[in-house]
Protein backbone atom coordinates (compact mmCIF):
# COMPACT_ATOMS: atom_id res chain seq x y z
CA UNK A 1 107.23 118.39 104.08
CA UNK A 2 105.40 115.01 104.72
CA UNK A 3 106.20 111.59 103.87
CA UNK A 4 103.87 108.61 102.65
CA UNK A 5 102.78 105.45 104.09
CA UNK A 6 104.99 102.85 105.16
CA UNK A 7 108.19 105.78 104.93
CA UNK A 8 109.73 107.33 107.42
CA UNK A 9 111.37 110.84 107.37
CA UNK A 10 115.13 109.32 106.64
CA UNK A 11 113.39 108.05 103.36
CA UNK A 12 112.68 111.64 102.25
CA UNK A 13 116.17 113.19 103.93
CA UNK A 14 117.65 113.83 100.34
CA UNK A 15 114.30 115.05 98.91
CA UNK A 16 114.55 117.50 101.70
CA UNK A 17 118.06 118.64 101.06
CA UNK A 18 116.86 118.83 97.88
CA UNK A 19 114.12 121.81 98.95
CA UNK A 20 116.79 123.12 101.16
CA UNK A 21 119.67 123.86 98.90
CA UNK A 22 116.96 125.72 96.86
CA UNK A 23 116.74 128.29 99.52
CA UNK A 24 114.14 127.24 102.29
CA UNK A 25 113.95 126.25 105.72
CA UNK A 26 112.36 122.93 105.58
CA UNK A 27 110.85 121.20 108.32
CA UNK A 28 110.09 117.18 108.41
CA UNK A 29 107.56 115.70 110.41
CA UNK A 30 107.34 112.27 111.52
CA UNK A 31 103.83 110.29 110.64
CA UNK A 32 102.17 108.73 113.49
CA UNK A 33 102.93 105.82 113.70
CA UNK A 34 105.66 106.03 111.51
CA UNK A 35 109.32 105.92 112.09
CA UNK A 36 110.20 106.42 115.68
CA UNK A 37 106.42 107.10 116.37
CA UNK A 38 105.64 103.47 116.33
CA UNK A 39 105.03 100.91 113.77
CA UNK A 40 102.04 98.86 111.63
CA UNK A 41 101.90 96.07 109.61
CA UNK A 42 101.06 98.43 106.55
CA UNK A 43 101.02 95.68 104.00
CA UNK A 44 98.09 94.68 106.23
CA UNK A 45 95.17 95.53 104.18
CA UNK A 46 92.92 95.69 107.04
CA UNK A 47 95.25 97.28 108.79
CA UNK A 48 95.57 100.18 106.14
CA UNK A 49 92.43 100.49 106.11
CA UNK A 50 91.75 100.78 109.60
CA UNK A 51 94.34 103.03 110.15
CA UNK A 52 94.61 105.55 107.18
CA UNK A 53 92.39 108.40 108.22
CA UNK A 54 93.78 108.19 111.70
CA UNK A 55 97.07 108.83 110.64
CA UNK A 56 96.22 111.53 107.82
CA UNK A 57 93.59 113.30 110.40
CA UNK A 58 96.40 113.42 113.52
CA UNK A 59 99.33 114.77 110.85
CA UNK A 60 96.97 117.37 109.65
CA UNK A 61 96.05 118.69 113.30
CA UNK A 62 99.60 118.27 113.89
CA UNK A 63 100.90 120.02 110.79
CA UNK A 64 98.04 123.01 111.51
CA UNK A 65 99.96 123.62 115.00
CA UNK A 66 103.04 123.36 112.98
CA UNK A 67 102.20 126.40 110.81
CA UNK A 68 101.10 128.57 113.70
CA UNK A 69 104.30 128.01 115.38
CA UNK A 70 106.23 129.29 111.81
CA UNK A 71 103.82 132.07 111.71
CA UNK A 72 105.61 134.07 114.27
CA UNK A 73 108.60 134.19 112.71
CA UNK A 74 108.30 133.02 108.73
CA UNK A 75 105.84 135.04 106.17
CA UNK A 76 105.87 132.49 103.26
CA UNK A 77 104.97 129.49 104.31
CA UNK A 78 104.60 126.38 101.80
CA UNK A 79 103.73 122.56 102.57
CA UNK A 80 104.93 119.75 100.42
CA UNK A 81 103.66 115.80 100.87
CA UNK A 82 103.63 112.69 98.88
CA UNK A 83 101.01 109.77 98.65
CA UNK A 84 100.11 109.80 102.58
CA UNK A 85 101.44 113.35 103.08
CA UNK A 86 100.32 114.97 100.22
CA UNK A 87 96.61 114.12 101.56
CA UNK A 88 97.80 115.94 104.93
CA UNK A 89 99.49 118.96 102.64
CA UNK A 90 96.24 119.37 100.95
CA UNK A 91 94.34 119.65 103.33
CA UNK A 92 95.95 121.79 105.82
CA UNK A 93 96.37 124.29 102.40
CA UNK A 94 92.30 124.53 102.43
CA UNK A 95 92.26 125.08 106.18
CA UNK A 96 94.98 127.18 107.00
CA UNK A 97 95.35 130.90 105.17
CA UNK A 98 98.72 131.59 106.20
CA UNK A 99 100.02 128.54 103.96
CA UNK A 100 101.10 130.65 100.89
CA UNK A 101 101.29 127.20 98.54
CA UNK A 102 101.35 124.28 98.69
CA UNK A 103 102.36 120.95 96.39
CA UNK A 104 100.73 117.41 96.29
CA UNK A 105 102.33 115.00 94.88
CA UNK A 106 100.61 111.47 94.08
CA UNK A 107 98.02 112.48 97.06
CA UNK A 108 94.39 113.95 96.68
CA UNK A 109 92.82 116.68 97.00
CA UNK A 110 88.92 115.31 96.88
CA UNK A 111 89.20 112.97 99.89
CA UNK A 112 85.72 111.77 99.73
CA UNK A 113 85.71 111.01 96.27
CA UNK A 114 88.94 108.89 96.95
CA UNK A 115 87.70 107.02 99.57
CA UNK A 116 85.06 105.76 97.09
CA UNK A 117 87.39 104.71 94.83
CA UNK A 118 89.39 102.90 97.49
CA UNK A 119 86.39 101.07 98.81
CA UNK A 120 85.41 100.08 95.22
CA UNK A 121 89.05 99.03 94.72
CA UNK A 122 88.37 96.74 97.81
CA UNK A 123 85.35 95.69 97.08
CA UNK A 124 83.88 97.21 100.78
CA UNK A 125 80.63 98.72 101.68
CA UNK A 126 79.85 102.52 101.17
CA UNK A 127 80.73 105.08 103.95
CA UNK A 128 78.45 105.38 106.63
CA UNK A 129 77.30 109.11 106.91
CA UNK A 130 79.39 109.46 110.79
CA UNK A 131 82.35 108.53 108.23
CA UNK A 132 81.22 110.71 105.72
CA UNK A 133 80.91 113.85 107.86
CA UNK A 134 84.02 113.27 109.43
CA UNK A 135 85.98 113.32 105.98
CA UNK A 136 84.08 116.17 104.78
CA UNK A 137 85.08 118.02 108.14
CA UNK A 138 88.87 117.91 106.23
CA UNK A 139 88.42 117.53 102.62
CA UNK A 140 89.88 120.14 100.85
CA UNK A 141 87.60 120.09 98.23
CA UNK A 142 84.66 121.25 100.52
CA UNK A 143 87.21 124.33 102.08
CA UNK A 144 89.66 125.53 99.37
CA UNK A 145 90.05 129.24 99.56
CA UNK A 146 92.32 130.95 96.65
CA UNK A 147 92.18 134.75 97.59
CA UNK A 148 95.25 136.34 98.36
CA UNK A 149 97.03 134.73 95.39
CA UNK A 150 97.35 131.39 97.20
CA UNK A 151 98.84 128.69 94.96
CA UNK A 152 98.29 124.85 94.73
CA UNK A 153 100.14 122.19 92.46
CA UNK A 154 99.19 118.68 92.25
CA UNK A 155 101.29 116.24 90.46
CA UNK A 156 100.22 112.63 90.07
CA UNK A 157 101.64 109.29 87.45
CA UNK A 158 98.85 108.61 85.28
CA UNK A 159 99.45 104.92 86.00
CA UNK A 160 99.27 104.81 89.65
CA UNK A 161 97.86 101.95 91.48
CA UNK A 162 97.99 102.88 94.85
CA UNK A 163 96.47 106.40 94.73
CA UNK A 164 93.79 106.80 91.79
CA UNK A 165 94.87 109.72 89.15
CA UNK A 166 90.80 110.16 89.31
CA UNK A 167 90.28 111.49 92.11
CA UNK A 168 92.64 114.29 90.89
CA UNK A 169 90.98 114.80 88.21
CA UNK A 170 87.26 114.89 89.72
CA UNK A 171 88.92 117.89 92.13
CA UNK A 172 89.92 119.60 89.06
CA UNK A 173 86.47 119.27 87.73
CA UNK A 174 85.12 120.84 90.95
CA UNK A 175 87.23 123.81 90.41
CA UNK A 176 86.95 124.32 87.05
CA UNK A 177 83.27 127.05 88.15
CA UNK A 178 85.90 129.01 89.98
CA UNK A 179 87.66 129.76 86.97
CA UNK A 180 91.29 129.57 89.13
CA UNK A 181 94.06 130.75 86.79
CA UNK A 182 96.59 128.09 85.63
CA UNK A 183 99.45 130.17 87.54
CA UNK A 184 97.69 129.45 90.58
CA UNK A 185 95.82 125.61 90.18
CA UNK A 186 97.41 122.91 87.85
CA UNK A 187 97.23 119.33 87.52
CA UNK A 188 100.20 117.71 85.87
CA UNK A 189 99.90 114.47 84.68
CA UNK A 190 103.22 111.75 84.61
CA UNK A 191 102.83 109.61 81.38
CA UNK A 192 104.18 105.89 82.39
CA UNK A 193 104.65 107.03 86.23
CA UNK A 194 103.17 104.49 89.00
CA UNK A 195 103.71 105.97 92.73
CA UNK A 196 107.21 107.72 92.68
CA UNK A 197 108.44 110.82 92.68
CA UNK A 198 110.52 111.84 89.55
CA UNK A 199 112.77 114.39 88.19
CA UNK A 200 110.51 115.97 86.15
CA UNK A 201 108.11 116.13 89.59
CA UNK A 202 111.14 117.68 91.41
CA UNK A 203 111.63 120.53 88.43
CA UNK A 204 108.11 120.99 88.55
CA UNK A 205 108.23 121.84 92.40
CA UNK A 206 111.16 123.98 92.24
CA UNK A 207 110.16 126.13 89.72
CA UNK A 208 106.54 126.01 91.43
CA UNK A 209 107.80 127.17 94.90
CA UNK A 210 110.50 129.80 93.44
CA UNK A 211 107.26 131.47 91.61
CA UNK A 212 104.69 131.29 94.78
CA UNK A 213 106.91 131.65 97.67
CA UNK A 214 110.21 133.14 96.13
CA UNK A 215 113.99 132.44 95.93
């Protein structure tokens, strides 16, 4: 399970207990340079934007080593992030087969297309290609793989500010060829929902995770 930007992993202890006393084994990394991993100014617009990518690139190297580790002893195998993290759960879900599900919650899964919409949001020049071809290296929406039943929930407030609902929605349109079943790919959309996490999210997961990776 992975945190967001400016948290740390004591933010998301109770969310975690949460998962736990549902049944699983549930493991919570620290961001770089989050917690005691160091610290930013990340209110710093220049800093966020300068740092970003680092951090979501190192947690999802660091999350892939993560899962081989668990594969020598654990079968199902599901990933869970918000905002920050759910850009690292995404994409280690199109990269890594032996992650059963996973569920991304006010992240995205179409990291190119976000980046757009942050730069427009900031008014900043379009990607060079170096920057381009380093995202698409990692963006899930260039690498998603459903055989084997795999199983992917996103869950994003319609009115969020600080990650765009669109680029959610532009994934969804690049899937929608695919024809992925509903039981395995869904979007759900939080009416009046900025970036938080509510209860409705948290039924959503359980009952998400109790379906793909059991009770």
């Amino acid at each position: 399970m992975y945190h967001g930007w400016v948290s740390n992993i004591y933010d998301y202890v109770f969310f975690a207990s949460l998962i736990a006393n549902w049944g699983y084994k549930v493991i919570l990394p620290e961001l770089p340079y989050h917690g005691e991993r160091g610290r930013l100014n990340y209110f710093d617009t220049l800093v966020l934007q300068q740092y970003f990518w680092i951090v979501v690139l190192q947690g999802v190297k660091e999350a892939e080593e993560i899962v081989s580790e668990l594969s020598l002893t654990d079968e199902n195998i599901g990933i869970v992030g918000h905002s920050t993290g759910g850009f690292i759960a995404a994409s280690v879900f199109s990269r890594v087969s032996r992650v059963q599900s996973a569920i991304v919650i006010n992240g995205s899964c179409a990291w190119i297309k976000c980046e757009e919409l942050f730069r427009e949001m900031d008014g900043r020049n379009s990607m060079s290609s170096n920057e381009r071809i380093l995202l698409e290296e990692y963006d899930p929406a260039h690498h998603l793989d459903f055989n084997g039943n795999r199983a992917l929930l996103l869950l994003h407030g319609k009115e969020d500010t600080t990650i765009p609902i669109e680029s959610q929605r532009y994934f969804m349109n690049a899937m929608m060829p695919y024809h992925i079943s509903s039981d395995y790919l869904q979007l759900v959309e939080y009416s009046k929902v900025n970036h938080q996490i509510t209860l409705g999210m948290l039924e959503k997961s359980k009952a998400w995770l109790y379906k793909h990776l059991g009770n």
